[in-house]
Protein backbone atom coordinates (compact mmCIF):
# COMPACT_ATOMS: atom_id res chain seq x y z
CA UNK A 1 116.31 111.62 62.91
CA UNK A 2 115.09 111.73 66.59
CA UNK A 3 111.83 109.18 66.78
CA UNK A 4 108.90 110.71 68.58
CA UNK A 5 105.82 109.50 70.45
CA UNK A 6 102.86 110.27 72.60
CA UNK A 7 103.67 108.00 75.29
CA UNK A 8 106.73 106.21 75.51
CA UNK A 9 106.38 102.61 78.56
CA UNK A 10 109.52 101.15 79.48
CA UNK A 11 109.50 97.32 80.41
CA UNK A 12 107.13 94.41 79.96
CA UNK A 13 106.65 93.07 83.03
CA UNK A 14 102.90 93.20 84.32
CA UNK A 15 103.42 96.54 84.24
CA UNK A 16 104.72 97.91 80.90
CA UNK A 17 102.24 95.43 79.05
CA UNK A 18 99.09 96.56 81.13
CA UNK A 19 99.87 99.98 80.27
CA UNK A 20 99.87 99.45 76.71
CA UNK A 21 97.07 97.32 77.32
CA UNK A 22 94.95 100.00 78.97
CA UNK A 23 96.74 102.40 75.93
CA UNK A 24 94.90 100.47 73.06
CA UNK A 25 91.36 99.73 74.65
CA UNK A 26 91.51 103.70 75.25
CA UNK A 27 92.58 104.33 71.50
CA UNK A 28 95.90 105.70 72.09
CA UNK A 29 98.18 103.93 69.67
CA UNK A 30 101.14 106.10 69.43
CA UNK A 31 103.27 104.75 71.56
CA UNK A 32 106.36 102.26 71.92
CA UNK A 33 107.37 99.94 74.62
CA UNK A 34 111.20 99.88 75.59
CA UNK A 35 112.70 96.71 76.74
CA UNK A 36 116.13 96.07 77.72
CA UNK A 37 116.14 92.06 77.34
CA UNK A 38 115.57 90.11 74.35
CA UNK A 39 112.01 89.02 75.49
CA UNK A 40 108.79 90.56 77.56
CA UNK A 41 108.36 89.04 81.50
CA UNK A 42 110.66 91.25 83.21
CA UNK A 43 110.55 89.76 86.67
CA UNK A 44 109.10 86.23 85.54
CA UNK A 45 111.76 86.37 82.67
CA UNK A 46 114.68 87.42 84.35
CA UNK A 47 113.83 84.56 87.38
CA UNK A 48 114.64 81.09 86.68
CA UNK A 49 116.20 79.89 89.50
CA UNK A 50 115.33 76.74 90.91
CA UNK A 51 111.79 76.47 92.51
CA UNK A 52 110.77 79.79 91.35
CA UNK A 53 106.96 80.37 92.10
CA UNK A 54 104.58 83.11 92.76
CA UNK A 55 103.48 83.75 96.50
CA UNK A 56 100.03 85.02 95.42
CA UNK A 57 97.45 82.26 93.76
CA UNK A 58 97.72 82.60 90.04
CA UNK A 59 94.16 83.20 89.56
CA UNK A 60 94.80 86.25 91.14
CA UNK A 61 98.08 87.44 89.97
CA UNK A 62 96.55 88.03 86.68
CA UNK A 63 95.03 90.35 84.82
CA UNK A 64 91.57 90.50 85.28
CA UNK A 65 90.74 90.77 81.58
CA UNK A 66 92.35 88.26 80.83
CA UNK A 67 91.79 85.06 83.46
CA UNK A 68 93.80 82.42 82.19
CA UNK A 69 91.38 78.68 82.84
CA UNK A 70 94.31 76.54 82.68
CA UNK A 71 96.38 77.54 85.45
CA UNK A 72 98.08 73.98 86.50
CA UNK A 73 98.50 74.99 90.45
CA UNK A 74 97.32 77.07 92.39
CA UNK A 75 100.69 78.81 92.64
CA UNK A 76 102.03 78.73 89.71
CA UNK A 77 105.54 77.98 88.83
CA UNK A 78 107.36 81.01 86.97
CA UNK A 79 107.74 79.34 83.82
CA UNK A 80 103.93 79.18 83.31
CA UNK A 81 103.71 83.20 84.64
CA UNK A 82 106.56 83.78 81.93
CA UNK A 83 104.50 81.87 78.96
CA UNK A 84 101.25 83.72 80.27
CA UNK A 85 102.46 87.12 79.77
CA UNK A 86 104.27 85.71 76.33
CA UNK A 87 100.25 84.88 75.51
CA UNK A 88 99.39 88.03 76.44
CA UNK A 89 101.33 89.96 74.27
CA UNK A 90 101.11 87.77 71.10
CA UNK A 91 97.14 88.10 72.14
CA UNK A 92 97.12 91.82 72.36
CA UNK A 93 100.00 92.40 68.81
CA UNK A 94 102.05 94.52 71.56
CA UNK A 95 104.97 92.98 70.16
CA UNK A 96 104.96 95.12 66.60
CA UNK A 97 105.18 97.93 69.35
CA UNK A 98 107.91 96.60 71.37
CA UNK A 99 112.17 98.22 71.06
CA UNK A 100 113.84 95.21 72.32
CA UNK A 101 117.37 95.58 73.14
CA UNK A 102 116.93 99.29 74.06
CA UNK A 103 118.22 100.31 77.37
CA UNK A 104 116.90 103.37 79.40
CA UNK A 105 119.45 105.64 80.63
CA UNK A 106 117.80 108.06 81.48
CA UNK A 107 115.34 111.31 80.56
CA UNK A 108 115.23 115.36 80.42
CA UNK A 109 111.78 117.55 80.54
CA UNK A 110 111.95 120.38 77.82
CA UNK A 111 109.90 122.54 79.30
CA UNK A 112 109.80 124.95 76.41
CA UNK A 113 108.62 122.21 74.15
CA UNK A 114 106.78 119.92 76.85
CA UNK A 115 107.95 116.90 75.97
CA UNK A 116 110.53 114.48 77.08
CA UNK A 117 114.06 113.56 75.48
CA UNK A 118 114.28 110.04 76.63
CA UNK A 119 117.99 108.81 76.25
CA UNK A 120 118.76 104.92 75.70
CA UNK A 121 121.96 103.51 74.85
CA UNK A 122 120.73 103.37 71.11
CA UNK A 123 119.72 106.79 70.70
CA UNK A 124 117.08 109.87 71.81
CA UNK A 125 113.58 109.34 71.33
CA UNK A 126 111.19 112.44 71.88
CA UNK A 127 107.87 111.54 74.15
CA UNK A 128 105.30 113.62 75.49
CA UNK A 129 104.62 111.34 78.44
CA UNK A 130 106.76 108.79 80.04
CA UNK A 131 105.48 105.71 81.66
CA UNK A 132 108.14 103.70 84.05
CA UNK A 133 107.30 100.37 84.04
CA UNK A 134 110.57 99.08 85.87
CA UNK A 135 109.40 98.12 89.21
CA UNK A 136 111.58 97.09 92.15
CA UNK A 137 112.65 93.36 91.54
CA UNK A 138 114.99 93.91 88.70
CA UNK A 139 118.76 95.39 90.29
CA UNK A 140 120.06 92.36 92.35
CA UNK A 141 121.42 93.35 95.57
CA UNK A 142 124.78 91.85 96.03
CA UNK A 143 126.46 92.24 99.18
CA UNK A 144 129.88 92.79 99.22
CA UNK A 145 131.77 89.87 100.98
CA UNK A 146 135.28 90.98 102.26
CA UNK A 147 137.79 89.16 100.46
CA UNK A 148 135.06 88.20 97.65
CA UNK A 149 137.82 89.38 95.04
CA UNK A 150 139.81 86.34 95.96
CA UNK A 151 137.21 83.69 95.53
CA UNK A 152 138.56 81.10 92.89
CA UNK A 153 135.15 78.96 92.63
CA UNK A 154 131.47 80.03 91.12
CA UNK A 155 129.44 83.16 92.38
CA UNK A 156 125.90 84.34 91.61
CA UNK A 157 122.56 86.12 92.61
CA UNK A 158 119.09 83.86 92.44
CA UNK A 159 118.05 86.72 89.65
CA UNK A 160 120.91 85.32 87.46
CA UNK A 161 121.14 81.76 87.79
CA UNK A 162 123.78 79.95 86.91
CA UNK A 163 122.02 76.92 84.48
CA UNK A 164 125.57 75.69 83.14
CA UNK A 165 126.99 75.12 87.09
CA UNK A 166 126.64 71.39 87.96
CA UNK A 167 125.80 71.57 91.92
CA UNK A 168 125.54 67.94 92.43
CA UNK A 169 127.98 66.68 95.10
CA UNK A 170 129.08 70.56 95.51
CA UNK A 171 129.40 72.34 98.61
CA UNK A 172 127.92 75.64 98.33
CA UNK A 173 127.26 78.39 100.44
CA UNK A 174 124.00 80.22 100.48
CA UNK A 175 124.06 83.98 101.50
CA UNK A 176 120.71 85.30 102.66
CA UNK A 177 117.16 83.39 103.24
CA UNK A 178 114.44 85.63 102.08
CA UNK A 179 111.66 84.72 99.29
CA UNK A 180 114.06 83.03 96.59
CA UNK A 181 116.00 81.44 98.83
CA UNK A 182 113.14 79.70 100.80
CA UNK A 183 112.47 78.51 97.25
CA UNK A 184 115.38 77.34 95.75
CA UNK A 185 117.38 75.95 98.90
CA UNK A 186 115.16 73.10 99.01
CA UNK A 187 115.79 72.64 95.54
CA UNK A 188 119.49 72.14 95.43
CA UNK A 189 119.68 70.82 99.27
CA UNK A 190 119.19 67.33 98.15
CA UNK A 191 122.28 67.34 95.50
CA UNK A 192 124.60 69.38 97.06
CA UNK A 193 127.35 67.70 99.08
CA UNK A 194 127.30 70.48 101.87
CA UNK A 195 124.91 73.51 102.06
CA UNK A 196 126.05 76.06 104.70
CA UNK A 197 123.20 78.77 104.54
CA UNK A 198 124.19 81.91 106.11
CA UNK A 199 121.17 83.51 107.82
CA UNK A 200 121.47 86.78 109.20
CA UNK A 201 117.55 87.00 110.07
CA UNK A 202 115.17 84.07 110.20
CA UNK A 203 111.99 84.63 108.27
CA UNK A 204 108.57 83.76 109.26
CA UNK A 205 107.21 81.50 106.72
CA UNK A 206 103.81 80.24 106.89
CA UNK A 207 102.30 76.80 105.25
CA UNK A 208 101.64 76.84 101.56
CA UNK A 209 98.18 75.88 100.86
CA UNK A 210 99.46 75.08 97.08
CA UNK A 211 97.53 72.20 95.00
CA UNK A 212 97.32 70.87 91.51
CA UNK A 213 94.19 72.46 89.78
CA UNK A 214 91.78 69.82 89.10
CA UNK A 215 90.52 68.99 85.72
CA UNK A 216 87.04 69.20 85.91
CA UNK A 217 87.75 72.94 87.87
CA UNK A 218 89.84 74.20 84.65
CA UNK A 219 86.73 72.86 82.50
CA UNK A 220 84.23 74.87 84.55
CA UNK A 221 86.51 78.05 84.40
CA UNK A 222 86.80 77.48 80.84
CA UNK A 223 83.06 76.85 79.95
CA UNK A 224 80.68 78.77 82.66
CA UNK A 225 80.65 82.17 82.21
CA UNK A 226 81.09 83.65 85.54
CA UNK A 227 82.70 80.88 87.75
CA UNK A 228 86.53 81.91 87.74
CA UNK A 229 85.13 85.59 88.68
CA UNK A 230 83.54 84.06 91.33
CA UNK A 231 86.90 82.26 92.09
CA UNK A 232 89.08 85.07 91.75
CA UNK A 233 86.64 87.29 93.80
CA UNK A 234 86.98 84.96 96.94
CA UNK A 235 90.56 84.70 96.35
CA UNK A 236 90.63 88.70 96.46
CA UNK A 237 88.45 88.87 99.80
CA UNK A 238 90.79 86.27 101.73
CA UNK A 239 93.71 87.93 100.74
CA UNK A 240 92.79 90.96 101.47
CA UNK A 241 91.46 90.82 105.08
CA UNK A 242 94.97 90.17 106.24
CA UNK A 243 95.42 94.08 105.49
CA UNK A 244 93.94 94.16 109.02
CA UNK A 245 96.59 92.15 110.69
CA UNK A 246 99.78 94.33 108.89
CA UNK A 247 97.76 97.81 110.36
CA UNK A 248 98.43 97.67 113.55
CA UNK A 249 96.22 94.85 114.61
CA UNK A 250 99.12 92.67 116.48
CA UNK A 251 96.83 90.46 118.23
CA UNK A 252 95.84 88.96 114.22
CA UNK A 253 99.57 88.64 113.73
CA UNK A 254 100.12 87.19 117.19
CA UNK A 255 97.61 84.48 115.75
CA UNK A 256 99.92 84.19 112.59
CA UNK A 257 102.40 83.38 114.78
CA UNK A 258 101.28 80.59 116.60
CA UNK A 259 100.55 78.98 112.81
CA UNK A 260 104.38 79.30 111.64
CA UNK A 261 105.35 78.51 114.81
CA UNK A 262 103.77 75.08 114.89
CA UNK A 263 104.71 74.61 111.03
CA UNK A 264 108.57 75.08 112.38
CA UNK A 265 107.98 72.63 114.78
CA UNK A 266 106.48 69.71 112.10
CA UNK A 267 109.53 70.58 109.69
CA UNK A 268 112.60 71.13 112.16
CA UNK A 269 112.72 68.77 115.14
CA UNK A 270 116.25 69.85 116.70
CA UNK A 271 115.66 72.61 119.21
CA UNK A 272 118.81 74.35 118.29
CA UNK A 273 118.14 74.61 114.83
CA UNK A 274 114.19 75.44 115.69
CA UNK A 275 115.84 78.33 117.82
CA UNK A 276 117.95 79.55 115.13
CA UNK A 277 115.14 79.64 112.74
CA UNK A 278 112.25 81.06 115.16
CA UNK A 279 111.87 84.84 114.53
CA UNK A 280 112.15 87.12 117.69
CA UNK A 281 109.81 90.57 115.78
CA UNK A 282 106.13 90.34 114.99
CA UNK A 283 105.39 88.75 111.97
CA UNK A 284 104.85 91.02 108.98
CA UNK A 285 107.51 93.33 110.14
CA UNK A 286 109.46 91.36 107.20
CA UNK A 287 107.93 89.75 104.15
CA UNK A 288 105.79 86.62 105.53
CA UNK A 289 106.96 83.75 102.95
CA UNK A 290 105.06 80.60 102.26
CA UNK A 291 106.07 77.02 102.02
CA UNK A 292 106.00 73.42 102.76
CA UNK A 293 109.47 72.29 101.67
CA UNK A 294 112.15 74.79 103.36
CA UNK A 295 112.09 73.49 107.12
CA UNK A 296 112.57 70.14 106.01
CA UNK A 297 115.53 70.84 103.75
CA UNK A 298 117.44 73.36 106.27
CA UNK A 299 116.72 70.00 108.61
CA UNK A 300 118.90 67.68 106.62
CA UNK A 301 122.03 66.28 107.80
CA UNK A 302 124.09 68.08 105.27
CA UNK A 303 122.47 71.47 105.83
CA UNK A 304 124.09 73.67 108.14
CA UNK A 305 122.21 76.75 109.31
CA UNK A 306 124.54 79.60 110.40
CA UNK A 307 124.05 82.56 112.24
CA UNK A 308 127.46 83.98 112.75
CA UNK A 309 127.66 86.15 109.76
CA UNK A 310 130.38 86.53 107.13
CA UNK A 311 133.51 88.07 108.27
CA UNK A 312 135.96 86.71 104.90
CA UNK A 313 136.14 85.22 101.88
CA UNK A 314 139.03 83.22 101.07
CA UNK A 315 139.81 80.92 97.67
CA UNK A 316 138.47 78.10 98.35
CA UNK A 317 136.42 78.78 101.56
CA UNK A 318 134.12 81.40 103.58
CA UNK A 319 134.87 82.48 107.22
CA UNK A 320 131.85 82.64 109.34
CA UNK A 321 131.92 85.66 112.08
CA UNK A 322 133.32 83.14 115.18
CA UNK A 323 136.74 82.53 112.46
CA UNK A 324 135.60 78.62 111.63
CA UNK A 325 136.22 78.31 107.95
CA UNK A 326 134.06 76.65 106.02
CA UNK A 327 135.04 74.86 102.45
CA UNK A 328 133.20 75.89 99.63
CA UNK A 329 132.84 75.65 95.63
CA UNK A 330 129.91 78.49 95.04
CA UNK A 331 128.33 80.89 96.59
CA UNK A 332 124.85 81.37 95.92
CA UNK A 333 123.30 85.13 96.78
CA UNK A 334 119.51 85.35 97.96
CA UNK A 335 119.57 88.78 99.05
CA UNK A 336 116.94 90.10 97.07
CA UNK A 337 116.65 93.39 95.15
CA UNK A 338 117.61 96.85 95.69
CA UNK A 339 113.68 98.30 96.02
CA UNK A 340 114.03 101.70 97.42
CA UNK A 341 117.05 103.02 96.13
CA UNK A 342 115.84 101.24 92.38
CA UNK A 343 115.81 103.93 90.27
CA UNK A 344 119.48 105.79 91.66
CA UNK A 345 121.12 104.62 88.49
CA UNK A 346 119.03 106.24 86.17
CA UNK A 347 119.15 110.29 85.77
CA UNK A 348 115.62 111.66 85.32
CA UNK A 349 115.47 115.75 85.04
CA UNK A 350 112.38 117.60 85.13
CA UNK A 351 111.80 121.16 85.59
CA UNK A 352 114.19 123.67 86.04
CA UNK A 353 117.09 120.59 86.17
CA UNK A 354 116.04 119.40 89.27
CA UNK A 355 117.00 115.68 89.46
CA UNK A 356 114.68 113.25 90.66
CA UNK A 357 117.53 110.85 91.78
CA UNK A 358 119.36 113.11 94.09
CA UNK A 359 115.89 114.21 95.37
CA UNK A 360 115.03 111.18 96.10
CA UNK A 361 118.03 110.15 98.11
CA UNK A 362 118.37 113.24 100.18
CA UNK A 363 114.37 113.68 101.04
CA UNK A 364 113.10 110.17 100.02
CA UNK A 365 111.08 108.69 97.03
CA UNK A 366 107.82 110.88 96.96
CA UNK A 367 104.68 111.12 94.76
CA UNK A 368 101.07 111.29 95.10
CA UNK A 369 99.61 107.58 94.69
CA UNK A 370 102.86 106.23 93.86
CA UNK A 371 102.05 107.57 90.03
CA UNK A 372 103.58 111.09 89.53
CA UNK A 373 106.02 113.51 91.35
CA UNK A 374 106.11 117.02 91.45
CA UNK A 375 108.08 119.17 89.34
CA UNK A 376 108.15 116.17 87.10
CA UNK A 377 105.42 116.67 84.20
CA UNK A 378 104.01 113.63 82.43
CA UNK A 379 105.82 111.27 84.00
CA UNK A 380 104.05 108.33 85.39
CA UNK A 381 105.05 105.53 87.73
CA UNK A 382 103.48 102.01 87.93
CA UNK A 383 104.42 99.95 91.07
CA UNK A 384 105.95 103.06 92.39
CA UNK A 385 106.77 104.06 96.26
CA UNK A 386 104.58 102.80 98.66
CA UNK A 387 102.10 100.88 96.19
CA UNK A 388 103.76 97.58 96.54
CA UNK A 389 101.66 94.64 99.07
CA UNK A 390 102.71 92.39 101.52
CA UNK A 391 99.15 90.73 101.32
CA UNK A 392 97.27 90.77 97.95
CA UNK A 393 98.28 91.02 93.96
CA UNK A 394 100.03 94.22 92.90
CA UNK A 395 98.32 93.18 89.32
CA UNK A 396 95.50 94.77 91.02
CA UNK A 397 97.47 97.72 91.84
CA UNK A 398 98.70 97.89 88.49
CA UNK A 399 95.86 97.58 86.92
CA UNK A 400 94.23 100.44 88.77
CA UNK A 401 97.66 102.53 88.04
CA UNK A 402 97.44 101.82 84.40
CA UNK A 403 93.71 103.31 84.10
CA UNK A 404 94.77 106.59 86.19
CA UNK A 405 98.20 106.99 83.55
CA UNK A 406 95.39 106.82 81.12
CA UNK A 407 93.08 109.26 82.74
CA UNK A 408 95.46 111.67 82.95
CA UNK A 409 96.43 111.47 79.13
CA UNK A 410 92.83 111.96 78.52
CA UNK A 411 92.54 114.94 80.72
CA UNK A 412 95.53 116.51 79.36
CA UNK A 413 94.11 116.12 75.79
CA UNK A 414 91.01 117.24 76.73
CA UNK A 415 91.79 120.23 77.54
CA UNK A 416 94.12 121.30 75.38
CA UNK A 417 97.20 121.25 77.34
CA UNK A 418 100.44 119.91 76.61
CA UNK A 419 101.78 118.63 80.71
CA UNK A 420 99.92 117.80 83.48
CA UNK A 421 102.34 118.08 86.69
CA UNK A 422 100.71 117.25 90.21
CA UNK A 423 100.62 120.10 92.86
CA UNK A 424 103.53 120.11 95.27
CA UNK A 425 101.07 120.66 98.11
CA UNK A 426 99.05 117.72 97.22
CA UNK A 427 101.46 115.38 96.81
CA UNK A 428 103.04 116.36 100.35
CA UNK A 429 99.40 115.93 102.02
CA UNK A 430 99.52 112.23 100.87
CA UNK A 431 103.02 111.81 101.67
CA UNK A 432 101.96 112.91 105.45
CA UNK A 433 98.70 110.83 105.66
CA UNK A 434 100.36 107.57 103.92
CA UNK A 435 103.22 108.15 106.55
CA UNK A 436 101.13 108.46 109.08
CA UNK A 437 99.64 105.11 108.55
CA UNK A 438 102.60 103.39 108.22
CA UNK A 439 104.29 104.35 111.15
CA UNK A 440 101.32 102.63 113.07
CA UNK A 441 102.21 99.80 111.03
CA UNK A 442 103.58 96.63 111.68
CA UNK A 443 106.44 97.11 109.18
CA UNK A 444 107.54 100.13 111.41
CA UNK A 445 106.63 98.73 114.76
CA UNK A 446 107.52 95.08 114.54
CA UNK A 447 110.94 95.02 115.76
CA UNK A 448 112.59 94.23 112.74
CA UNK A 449 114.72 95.84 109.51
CA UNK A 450 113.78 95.07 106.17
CA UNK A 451 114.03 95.86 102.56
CA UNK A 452 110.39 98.24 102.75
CA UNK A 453 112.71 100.79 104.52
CA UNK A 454 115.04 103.46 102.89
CA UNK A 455 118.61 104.27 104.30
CA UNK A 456 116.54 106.66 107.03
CA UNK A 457 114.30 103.83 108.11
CA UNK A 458 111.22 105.40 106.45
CA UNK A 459 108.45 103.01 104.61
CA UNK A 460 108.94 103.97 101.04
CA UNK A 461 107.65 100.75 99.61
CA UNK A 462 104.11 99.25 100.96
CA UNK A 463 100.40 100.38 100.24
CA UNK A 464 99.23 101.13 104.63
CA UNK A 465 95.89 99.52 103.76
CA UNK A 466 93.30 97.56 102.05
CA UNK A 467 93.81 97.60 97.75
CA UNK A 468 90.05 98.73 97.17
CA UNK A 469 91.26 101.88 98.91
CA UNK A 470 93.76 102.32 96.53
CA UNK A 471 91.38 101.45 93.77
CA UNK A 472 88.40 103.77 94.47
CA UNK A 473 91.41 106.74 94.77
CA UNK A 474 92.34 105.75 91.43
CA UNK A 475 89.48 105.30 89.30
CA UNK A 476 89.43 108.69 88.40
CA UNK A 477 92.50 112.03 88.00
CA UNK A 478 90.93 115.06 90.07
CA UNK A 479 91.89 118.21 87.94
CA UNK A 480 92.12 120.10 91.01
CA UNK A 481 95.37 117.71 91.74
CA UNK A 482 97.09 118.57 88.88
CA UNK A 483 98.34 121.76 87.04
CA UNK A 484 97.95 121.51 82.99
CA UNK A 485 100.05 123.83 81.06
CA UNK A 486 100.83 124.44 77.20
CA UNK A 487 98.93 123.97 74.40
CA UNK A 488 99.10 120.34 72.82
């Protein structure tokens, strides 16, 4: 017999467990969390590759219900952000609640019953509201080498780390040097044999002002009320005046600038290789990465830093894009995640058949917030377009999605209806006005191509602005946004 819900979440990152989260404190228990993986931590899970941290201080990538005292840096490593959302869960009994093992595949609107058939490879379940909890970091993006096919020795993405590879004395090849990369290169750097890391653009990267929490702060977090708000509040104000900077304030950036500049010039001392790893677009146009370790380690005498591109793989080797062959044993990917193009691989119909995927890649991911889509009833997104942050937590954005899902499903009940489906025309005035911001931008102005544009060079991925924006929009569904239809 087909299972069904009220609300059906898929994943446990930050995401999927909020939501339930925000479910339970609202009452709504009928529900079940879908989760592909054999444990919750979906990002923090999946990521165990050498060096993995958070870029955003753990005090503030965290739930603000639940601070966690004992945070043992200030950027945590991601096998403490892993056991913290473990906590979570056991905290919050989300586990009795939790289909591990169950794979979305996809999901079809019945209009004439107004709920959702939501396929997995195990079976149908019946919902009437869908909450995607997926987010952007979980489909590695692999590049496709020429000649990869012929590669005899070891090959694999940061996401998927090889644990059982021994790298010592190894010469490995590293393709790509954006946030894992900076990470885990200085990791394996000192017990490789040879690291050839193939850059195709340099990052700027910006000092890490990371620290061991002290004791006696962990004691006062744990035992006066109010002084890790106060913390976390003052790490939420300094992170989020940089807004002003990525808005098409260059003269901030400019000022960013001069900062990584002078941090390449304490880690990298040959003017070559400072050259080579200099950035020629405004900073922010790219992800700005943080850390103390990376110039040093690309600096090493058995680091070579190459800008030529990859024109062939061979057996044993890769050839760079002047023909010089270099001898390899593994090739390490750190090309990040396919982010706008995410969700292509999962078929989502809503009304009248329309499919969200092809609409998507012939017009380009739109909603209103970044939480529903037209023509697509019930369905929710957390972390969806344009709601992700190049300088604060997206917990906080999460957390203010989660409340709105919940909103709505409190609407919807209250007034007797069955689907709530956001106006076309509304969602196409935010689409204009969030576009119209980001095109001022400095992700659209900068000079540079990066992963927060689609195939058409549009910004389908950041929030244009400061998060308390995007929280006061949130804290509460207008009715007038939405149409509600059937009777529940």
């Amino acid at each position: 017999m087909t299972e069904r819900f009220k609300v059906v979440i898929v994943g446990t990152g930050f995401s999927g467990l909020g939501q339930a989260i925000q479910l339970e404190k609202a009452g709504i228990t009928d529900y079940v969390i879908l989760e592909k993986a054999d444990e919750v931590g979906g990002t923090w899970r999946d990521n165990s590759y050498p060096g993995c941290a958070c870029d955003v201080q753990s005090h503030m990538y965290s739930f603000s219900y639940e601070q966690n005292p004992d945070w043992s840096r200030s950027f945590s490593p991601a096998p403490e952000i892993f056991q913290y959302l473990k906590d979570v869960t056991d905290k919050y009994r989300l586990r009795r609640k939790i289909r591990f093992g169950v794979e979305l595949t996809g999901a079809t609107w019945d209009d004439d019953a107004r709920r959702w058939h939501v396929q997995t490879k195990s079976g149908e379940i019946e919902a009437q509201f869908v909450v995607s909890g997926v987010g952007g970091l979980h489909i590695p993006q692999v590049p496709q080498l020429p000649g990869i096919e012929k590669f005899k020795g070891q090959t694999w993405h940061s996401a998927q780390w090889n644990h059982e590879y021994d790298l010592r004395g190894k010469k490995v090849a590293v393709v790509g040097t954006g946030a894992s990369a900076v990470q885990f290169v200085p990791k394996i750097a000192p017990e490789v044999a040879e690291l050839t890391l193939f850059q195709r653009t340099p990052p700027w990267i910006m000092p890490k002002p990371d620290h061991a929490m002290p004791g006696w702060a962990k004691t006062a977090f744990r035992r006066i009320p109010g002084v890790q708000r106060l913390y976390r509040n003052a790490l939420y104000w300094f992170l989020e005046v940089r807004a002003v900077g990525f808005n098409g304030h260059p003269a901030i950036m400019k000022a960013g600038e001069v900062i990584a500049k002078r941090h390449i010039g304490k880690g990298v001392k040959d003017p070559k290789l400072r050259k080579k790893v200099t950035p020629d677009y405004t900073m922010g146009c790219k992800r700005v990465l943080i850390s103390n370790d990376y110039y040093p380690a690309i600096a090493r005498s058995n680091v070579d830093v190459n800008t030529d591109g990859v024109r062939e793989v061979k057996a044993h080797s890769v050839v760079d894009g002047n023909g010089v062959e270099h001898e390899v044993d593994a090739i390490v990917y750190g090309t990040g995640f396919k982010v706008t193009d995410a969700l292509e691989y999962l078929d989502i119909t809503g009304i009248d058949g329309r499919d969200l995927a092809k609409e998507w890649a012939t017009e380009g991911m739109r909603t209103h917030k970044g939480i529903t889509v037209a023509g697509f009833p019930n369905l929710f997104f957390l972390l969806g377009p344009n709601t992700a942050l190049g300088h604060n937590s997206v917990v906080f954005m999460i957390e203010s999605q989660a409340r709105y899902v919940v909103d709505a499903i409190k609407l919807t009940d209250s007034r007797g209806a069955a689907a709530i489906d956001v106006r076309t025309g509304v969602q196409e005035k935010f689409q204009r006005e969030i576009q119209d911001k980001l095109v001022k931008g400095v992700w659209t102005q900068g000079g540079c191509k990066s992963w927060y544009l689609d195939a058409k060079g549009v910004n389908r991925t950041i929030w244009p602005g400061f998060t308390w924006r995007y929280w006061l929009e949130t804290r509460k569904v207008d009715p007038s946004d939405y149409e509600l239809s059937g009777r529940s």
